[in-house]
N, C-alpha and C. Protein backbone atom coordinates (compact mmCIF):
# COMPACT_ATOMS: atom_id res chain seq x y z
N UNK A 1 9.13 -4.40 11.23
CA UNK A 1 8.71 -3.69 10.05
C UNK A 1 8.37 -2.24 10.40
N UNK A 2 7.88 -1.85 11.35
CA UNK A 2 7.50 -0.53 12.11
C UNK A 2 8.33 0.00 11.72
N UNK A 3 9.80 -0.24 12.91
CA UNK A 3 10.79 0.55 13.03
C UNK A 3 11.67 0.71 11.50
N UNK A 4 11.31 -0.39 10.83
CA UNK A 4 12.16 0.11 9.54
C UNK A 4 11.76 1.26 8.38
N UNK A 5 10.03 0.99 8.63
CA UNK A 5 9.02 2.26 8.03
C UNK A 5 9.50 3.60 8.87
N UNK A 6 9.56 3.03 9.91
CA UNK A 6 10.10 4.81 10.88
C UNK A 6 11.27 5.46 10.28
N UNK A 7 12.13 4.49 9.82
CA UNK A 7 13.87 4.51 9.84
C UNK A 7 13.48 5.50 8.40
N UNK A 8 13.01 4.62 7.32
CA UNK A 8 13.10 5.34 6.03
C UNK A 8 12.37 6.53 5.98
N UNK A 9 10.97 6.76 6.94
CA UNK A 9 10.35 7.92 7.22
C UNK A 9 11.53 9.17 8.09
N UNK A 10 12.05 8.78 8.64
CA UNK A 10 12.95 10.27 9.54
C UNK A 10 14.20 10.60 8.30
N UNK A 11 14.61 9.39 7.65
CA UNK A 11 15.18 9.73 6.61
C UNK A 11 14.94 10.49 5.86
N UNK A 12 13.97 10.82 5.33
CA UNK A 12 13.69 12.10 4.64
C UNK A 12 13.78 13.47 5.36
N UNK A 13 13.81 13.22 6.64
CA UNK A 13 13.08 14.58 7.11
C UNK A 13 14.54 15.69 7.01
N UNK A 14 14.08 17.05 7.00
CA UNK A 14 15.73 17.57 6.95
C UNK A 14 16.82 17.28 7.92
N UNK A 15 18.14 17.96 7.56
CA UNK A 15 18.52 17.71 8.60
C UNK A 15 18.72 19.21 9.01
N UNK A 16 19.99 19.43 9.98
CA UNK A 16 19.49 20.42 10.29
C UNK A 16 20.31 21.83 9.01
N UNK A 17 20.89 21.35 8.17
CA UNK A 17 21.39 22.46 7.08
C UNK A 17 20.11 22.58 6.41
N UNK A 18 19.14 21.69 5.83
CA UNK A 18 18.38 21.45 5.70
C UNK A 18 16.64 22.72 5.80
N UNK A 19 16.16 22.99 5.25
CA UNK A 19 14.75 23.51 5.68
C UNK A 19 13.70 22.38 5.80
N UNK A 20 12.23 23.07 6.42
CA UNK A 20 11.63 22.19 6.84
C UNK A 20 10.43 22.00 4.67
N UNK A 21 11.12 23.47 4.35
CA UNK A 21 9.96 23.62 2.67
C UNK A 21 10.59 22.01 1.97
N UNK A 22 12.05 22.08 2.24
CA UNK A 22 12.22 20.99 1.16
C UNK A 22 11.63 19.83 0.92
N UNK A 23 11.19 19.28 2.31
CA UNK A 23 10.01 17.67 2.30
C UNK A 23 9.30 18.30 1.46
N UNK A 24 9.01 16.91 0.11
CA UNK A 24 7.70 17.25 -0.61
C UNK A 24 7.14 16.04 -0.70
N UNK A 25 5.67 16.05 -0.94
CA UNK A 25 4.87 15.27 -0.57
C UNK A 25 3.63 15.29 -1.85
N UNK A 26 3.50 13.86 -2.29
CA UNK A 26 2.35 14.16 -3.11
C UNK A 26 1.17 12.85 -3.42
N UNK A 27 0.32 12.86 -3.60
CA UNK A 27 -0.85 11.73 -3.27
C UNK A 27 -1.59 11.70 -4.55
N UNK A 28 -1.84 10.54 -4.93
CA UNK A 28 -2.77 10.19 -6.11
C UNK A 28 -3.73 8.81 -5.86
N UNK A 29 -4.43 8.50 -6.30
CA UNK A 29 -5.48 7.28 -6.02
C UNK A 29 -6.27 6.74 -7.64
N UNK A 30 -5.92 5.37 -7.37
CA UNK A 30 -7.03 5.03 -8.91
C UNK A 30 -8.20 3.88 -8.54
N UNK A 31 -8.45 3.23 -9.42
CA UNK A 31 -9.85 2.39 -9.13
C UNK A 31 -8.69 0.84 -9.85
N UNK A 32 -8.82 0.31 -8.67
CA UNK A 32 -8.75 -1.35 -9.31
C UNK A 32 -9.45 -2.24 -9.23
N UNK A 33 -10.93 -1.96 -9.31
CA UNK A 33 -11.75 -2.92 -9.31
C UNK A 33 -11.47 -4.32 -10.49
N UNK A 34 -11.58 -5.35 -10.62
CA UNK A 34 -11.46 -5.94 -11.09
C UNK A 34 -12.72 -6.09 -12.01
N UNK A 35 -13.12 -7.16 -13.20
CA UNK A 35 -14.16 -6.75 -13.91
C UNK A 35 -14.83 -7.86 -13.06
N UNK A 36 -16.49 -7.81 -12.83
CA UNK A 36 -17.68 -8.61 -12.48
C UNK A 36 -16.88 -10.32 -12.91
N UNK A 37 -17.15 -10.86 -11.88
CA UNK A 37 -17.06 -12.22 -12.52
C UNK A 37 -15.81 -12.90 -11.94
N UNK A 38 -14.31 -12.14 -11.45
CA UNK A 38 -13.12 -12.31 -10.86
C UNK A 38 -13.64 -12.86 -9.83
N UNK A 39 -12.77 -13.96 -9.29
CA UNK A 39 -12.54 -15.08 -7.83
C UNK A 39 -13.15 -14.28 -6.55
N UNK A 40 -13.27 -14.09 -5.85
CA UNK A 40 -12.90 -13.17 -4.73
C UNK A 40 -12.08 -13.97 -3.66
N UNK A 41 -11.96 -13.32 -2.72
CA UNK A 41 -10.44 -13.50 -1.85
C UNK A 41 -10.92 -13.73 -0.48
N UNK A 42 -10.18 -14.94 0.22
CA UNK A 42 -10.51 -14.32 1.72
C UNK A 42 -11.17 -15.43 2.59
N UNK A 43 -12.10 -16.01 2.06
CA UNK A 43 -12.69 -17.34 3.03
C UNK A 43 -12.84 -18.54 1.99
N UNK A 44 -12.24 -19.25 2.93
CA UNK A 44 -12.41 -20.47 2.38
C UNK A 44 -13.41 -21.55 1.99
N UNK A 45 -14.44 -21.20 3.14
CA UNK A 45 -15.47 -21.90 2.57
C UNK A 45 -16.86 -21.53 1.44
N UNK A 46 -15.37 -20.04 0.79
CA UNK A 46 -16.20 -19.36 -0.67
C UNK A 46 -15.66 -19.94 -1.46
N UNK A 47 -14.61 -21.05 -1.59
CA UNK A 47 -13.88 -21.32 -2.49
C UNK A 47 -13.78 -20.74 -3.65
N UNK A 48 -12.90 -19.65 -4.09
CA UNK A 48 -13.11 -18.79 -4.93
C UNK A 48 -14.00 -18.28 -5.89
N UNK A 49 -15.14 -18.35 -5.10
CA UNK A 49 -16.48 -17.84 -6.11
C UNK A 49 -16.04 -16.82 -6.86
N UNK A 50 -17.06 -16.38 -7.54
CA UNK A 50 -16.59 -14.95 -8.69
C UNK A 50 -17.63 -14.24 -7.94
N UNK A 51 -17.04 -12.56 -8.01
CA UNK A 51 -17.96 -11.68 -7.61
C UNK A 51 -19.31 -11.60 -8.46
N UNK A 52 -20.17 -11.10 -8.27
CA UNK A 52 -21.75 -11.23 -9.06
C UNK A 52 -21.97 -10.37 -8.82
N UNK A 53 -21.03 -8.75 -8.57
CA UNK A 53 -21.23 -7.25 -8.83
C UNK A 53 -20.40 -6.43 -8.13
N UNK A 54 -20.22 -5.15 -7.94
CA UNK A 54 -19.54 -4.25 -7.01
C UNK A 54 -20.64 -3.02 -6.49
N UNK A 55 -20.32 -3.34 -5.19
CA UNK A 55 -20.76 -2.13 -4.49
C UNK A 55 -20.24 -0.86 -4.30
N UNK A 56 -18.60 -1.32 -4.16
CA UNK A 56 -17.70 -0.13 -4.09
C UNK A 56 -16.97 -0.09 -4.98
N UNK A 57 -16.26 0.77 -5.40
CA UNK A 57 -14.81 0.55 -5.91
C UNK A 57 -14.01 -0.33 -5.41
N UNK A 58 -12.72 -0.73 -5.57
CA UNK A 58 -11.56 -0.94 -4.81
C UNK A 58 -10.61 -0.01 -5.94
N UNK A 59 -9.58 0.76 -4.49
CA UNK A 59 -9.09 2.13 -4.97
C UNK A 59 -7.17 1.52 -4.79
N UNK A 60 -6.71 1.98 -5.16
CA UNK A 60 -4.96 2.01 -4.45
C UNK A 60 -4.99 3.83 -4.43
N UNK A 61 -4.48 3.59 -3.33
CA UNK A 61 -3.89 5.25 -2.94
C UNK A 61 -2.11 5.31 -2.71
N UNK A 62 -1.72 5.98 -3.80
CA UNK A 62 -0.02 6.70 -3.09
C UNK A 62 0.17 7.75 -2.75
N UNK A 63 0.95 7.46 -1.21
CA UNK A 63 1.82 8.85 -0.81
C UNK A 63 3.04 8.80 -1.29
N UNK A 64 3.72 10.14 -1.99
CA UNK A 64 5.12 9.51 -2.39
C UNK A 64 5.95 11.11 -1.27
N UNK A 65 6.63 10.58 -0.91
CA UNK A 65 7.36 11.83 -0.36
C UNK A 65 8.98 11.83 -0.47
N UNK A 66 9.53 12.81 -0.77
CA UNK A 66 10.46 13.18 -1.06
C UNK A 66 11.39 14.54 -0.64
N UNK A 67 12.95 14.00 -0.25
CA UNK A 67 13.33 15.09 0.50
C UNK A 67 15.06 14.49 0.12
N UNK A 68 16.05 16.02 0.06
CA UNK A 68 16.95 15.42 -0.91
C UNK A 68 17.49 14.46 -1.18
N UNK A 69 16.30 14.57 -2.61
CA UNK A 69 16.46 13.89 -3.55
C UNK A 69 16.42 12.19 -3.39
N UNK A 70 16.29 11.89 -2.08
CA UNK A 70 15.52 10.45 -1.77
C UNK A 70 14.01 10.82 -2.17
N UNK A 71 12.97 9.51 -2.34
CA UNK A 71 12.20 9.06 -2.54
C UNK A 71 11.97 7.90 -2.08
N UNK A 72 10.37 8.08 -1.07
CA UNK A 72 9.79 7.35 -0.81
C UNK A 72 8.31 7.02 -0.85
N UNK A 73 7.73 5.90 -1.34
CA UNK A 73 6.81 5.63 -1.86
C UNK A 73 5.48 4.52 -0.55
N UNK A 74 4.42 5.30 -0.19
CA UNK A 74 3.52 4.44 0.66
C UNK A 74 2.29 3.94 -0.09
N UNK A 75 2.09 3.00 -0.75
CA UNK A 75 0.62 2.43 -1.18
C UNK A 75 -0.43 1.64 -0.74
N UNK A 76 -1.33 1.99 -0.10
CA UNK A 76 -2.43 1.48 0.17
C UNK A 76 -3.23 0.50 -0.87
N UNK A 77 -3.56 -0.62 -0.69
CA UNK A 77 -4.40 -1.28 -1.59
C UNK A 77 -6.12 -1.91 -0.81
N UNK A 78 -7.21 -1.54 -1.55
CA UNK A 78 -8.13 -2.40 -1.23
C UNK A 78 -8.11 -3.63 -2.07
N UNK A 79 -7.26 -4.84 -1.63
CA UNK A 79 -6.97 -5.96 -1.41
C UNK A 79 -7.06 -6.95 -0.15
N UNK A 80 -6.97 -8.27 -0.68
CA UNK A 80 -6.87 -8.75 0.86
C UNK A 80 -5.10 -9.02 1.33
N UNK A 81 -4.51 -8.80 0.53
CA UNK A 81 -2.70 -8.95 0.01
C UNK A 81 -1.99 -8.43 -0.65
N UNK A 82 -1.07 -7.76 -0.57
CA UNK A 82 -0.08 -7.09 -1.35
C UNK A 82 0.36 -7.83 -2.67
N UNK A 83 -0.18 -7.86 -3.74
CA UNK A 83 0.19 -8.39 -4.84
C UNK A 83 1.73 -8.86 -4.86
N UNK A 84 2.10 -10.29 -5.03
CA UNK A 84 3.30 -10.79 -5.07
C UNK A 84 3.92 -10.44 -6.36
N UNK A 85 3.13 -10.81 -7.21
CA UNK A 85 3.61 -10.91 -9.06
C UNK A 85 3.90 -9.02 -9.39
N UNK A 86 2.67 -8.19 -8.98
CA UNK A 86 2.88 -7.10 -9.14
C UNK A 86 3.56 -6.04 -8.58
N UNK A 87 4.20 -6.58 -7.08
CA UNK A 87 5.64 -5.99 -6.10
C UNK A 87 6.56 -6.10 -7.04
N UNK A 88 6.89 -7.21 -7.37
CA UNK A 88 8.42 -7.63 -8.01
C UNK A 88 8.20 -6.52 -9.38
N UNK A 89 6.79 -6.06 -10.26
CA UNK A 89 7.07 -5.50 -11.45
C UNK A 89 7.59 -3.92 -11.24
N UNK A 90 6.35 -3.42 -10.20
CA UNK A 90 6.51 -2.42 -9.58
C UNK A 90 8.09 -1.91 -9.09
N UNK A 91 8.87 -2.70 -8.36
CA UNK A 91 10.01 -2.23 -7.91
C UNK A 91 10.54 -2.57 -9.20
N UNK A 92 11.21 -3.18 -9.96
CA UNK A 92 12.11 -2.87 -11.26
C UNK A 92 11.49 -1.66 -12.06
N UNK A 93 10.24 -1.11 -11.98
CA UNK A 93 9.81 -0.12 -12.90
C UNK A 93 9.74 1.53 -12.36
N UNK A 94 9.96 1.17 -10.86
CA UNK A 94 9.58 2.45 -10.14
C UNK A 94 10.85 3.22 -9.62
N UNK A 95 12.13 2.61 -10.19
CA UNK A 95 13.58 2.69 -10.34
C UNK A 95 13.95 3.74 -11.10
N UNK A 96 13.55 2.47 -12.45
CA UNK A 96 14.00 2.93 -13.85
C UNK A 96 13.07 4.37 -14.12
N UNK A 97 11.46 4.68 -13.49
CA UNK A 97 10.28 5.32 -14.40
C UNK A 97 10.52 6.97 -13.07
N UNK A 98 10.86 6.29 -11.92
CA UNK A 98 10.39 7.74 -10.76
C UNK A 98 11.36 7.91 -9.67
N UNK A 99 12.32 7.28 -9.71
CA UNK A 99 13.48 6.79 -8.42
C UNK A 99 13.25 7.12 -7.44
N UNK A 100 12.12 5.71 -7.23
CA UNK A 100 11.82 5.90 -5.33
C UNK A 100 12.70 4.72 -4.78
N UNK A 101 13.32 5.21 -3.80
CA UNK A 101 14.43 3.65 -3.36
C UNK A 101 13.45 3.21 -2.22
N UNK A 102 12.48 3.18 -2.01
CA UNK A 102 11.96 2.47 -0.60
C UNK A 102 10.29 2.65 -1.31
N UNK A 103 10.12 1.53 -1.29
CA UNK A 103 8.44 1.05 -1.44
C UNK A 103 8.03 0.38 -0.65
N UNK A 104 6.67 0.65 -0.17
CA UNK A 104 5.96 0.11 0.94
C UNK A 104 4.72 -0.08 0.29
N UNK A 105 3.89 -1.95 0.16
CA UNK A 105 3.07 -1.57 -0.53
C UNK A 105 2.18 -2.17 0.45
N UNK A 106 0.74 -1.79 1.00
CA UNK A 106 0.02 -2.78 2.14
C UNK A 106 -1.62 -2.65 1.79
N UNK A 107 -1.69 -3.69 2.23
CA UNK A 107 -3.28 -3.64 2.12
C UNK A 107 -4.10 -4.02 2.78
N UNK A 108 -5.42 -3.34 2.79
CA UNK A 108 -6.44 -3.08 3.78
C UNK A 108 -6.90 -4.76 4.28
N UNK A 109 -6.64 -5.74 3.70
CA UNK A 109 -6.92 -7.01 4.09
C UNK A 109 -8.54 -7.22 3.80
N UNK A 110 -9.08 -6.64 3.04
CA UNK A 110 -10.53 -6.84 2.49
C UNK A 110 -11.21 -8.23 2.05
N UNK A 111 -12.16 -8.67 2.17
CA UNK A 111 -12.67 -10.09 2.14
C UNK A 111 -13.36 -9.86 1.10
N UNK A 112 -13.28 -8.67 0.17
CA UNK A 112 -14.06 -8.82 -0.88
C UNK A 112 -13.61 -8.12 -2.05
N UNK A 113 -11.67 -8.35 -2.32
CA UNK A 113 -11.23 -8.30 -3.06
C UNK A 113 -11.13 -9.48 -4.36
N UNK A 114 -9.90 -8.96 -4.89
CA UNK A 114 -10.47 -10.04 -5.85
C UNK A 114 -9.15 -11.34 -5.29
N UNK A 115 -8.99 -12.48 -6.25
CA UNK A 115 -8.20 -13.52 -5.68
C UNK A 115 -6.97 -12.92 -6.96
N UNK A 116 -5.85 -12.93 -6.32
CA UNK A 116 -4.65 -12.50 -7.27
C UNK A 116 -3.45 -14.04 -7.09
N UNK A 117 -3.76 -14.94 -6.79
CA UNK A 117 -2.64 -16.03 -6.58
C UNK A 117 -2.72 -17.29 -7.31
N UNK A 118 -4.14 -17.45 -8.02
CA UNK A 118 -4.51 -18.71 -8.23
C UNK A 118 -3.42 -18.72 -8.96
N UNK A 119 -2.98 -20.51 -9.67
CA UNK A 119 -1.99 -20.69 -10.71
C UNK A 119 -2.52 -20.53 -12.53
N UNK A 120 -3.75 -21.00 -11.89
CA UNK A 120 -4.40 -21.65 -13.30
C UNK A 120 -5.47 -20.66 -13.86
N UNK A 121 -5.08 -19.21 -13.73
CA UNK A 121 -5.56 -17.68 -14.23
C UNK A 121 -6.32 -17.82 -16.14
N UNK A 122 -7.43 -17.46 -16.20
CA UNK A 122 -7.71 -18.05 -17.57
C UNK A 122 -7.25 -16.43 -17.84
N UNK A 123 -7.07 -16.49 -19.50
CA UNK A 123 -6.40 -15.67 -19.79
C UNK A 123 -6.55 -13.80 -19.06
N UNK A 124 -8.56 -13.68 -18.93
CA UNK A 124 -8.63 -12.34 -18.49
C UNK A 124 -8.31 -12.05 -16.96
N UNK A 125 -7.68 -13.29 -16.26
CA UNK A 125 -7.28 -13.12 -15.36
C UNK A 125 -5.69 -12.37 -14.53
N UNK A 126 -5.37 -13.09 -15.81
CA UNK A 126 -3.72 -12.44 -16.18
C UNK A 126 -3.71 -10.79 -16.91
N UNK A 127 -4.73 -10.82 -17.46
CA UNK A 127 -4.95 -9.24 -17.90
C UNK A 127 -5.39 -8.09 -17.08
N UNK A 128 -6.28 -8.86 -15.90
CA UNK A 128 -6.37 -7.94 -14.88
C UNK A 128 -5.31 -7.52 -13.87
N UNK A 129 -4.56 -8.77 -14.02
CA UNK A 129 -2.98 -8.14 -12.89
C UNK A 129 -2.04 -8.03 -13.97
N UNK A 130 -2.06 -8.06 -15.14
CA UNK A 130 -1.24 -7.26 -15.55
C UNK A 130 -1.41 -5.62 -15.87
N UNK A 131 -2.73 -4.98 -15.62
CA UNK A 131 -3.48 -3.65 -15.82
C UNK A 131 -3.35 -3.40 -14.30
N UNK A 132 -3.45 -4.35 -13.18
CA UNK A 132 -3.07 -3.91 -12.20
C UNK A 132 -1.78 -3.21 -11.63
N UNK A 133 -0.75 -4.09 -12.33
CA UNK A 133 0.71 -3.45 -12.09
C UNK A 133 0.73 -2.20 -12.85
N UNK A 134 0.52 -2.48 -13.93
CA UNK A 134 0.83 -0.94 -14.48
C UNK A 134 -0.16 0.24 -13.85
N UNK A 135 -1.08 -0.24 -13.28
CA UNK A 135 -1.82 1.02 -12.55
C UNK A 135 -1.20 1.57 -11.33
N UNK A 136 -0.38 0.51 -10.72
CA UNK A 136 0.01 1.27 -9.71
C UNK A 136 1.27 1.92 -9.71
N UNK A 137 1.61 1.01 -10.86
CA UNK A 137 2.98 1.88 -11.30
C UNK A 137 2.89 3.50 -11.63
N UNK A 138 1.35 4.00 -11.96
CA UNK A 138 0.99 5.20 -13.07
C UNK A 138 1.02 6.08 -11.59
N UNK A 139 0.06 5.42 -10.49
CA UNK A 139 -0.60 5.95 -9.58
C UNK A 139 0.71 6.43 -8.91
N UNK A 140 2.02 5.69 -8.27
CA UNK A 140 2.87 6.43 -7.78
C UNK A 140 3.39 7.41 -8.62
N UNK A 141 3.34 7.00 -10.17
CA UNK A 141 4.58 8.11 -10.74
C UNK A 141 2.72 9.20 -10.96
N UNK A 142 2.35 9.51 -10.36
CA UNK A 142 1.89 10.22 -10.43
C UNK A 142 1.01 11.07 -9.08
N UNK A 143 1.84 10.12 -8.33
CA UNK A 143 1.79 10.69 -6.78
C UNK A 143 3.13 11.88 -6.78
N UNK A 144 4.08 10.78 -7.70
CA UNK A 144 5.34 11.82 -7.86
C UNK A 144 5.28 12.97 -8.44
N UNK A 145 4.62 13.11 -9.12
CA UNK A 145 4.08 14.02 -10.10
C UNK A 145 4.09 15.54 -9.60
N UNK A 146 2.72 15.09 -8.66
CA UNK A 146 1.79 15.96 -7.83
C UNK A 146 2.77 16.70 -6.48
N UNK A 147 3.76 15.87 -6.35
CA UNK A 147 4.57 16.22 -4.94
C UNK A 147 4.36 18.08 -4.92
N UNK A 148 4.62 18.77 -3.41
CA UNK A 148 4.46 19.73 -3.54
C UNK A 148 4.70 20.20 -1.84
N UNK A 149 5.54 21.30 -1.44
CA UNK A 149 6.18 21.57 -0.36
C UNK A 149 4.68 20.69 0.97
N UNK A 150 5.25 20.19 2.04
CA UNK A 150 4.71 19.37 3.12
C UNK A 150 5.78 19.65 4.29
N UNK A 151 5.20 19.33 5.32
CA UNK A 151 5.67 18.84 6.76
C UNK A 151 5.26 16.96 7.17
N UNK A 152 6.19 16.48 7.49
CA UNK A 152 5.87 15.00 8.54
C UNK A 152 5.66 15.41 9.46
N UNK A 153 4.66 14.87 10.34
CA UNK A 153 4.58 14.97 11.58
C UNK A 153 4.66 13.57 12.11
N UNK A 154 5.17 13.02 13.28
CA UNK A 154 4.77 11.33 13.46
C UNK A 154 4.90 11.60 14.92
N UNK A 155 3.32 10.91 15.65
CA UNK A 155 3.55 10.47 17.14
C UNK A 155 3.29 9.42 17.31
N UNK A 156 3.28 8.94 18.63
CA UNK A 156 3.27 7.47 18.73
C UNK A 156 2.64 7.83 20.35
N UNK A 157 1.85 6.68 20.66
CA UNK A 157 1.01 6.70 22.13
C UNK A 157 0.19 5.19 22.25
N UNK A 158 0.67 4.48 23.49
CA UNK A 158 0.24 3.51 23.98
C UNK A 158 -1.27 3.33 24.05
N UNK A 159 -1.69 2.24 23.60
CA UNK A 159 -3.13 1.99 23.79
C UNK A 159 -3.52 0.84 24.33
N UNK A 160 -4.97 0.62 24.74
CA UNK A 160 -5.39 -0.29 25.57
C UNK A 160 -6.21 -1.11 24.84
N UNK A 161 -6.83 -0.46 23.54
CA UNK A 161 -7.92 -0.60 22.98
C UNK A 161 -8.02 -1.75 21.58
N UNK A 162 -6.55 -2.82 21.57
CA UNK A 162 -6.21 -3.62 20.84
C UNK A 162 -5.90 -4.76 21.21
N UNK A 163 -6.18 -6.09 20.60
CA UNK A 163 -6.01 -7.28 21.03
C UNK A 163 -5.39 -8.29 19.97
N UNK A 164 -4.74 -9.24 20.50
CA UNK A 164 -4.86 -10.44 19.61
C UNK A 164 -5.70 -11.00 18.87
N UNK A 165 -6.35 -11.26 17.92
CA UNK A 165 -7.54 -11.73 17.51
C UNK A 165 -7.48 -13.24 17.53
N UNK A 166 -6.04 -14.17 17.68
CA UNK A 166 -6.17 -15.43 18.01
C UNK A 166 -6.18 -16.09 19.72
N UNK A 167 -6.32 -14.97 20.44
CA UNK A 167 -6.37 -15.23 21.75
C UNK A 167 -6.78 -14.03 22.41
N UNK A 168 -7.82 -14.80 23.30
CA UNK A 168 -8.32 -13.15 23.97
C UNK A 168 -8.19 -13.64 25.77
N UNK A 169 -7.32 -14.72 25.56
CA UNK A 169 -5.95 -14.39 27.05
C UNK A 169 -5.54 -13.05 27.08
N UNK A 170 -5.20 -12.75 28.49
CA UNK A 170 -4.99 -11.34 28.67
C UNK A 170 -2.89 -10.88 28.94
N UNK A 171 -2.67 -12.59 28.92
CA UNK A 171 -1.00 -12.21 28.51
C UNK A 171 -0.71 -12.76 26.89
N UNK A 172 -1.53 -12.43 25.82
CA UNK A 172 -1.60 -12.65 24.59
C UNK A 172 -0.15 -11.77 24.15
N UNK A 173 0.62 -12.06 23.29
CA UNK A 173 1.40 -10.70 22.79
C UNK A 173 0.49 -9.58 22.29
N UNK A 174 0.69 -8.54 22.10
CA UNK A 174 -0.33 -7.22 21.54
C UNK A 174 0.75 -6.50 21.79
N UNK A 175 1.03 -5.73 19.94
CA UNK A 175 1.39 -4.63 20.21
C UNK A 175 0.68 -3.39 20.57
N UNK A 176 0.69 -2.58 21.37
CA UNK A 176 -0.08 -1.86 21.81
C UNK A 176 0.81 -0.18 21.61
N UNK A 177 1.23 0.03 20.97
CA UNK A 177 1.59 1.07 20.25
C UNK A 177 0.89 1.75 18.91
N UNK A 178 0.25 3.03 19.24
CA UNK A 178 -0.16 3.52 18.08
C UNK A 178 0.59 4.50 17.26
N UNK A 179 1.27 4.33 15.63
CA UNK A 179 1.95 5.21 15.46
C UNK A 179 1.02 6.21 14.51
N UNK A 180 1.15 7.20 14.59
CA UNK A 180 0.38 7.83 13.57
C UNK A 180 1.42 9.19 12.79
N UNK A 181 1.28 9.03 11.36
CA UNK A 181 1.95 9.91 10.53
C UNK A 181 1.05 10.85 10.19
N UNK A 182 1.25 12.14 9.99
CA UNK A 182 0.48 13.55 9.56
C UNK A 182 1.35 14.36 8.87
């Protein structure tokens, strides 16, 4: 998955007919808190309690960047999962509404999101992921919006400072590569 985020990331970048003004780049963020009372997500032996307040927000953030005339779209979610129901709406809408051909949607893996999978959703449950999709649908086309001349920068550097969290054997797999985009 790395290398394919890398692949569609150098893709934009110019080439060399290309200038470096043409990458454009633009960022927007909204609030998806869910309302008081939603499942929350994450341990099992909460069996989907309902939250009983918010401390924080939970935000989605998009980077959308663009360079001729491709589009690409990065979304952050404070979730514990990338919405299944709301990927599939998102990509048929983010076609037709902003033409980004590459969406990446990930999330922070939070234990105190809300639960987006149950089957048996009473109705305001279905209203919250359906206000969810369309929010993030708004939030990229309005990352797109905002775009505005940028540079990529991306390095990458070996680290020591990461582990397996299901084994703390010391021939565990670990990727130990840090990539970082700027």
């Amino acid at each position: 998955m790395k290398k394919y985020v890398l692949f569609c990331l150098l893709s934009l970048t110019p080439t060399s007919a290309q200038t470096a003004e043409e990458l454009q780049a633009g960022a927007a963020s909204v609030d998806i808190t869910p309302p008081v009372g939603f499942a929350m997500w994450g341990y099992a032996a909460r069996k989907d309690q309902p939250s009983l307040g918010v401390r924080d927000p939970l935000r989605a953030r998009a980077l959308v960047l663009a360079a001729a005339e491709k589009r690409l779209a990065l979304v952050s979610l404070d979730l514990g999962r990338a919405p299944t129901r709301a990927s599939m709406a998102i990509i048929r809408q983010r076609l037709k509404n902003v033409g980004i051909e590459h969406l990446f949607l990930v999330a922070s893996h939070t234990h105190h999101g809300p639960v987006l999978e149950l089957d048996n959703w009473p109705s305001e449950k279905n209203s919250y992921v359906r206000q969810l999709e369309q929010k993030l649908v708004d939030v990229i086309g309005n990352a797109a919006k905002a775009a505005k001349p940028a540079r990529l920068g991306i390095a990458s550097k070996q680290t020591k400072h990461n582990r397996n969290r299901h084994s703390k054997r010391d021939d565990a797999p670990v990727d130990r590569e840090l990539l970082v985009l700027r």
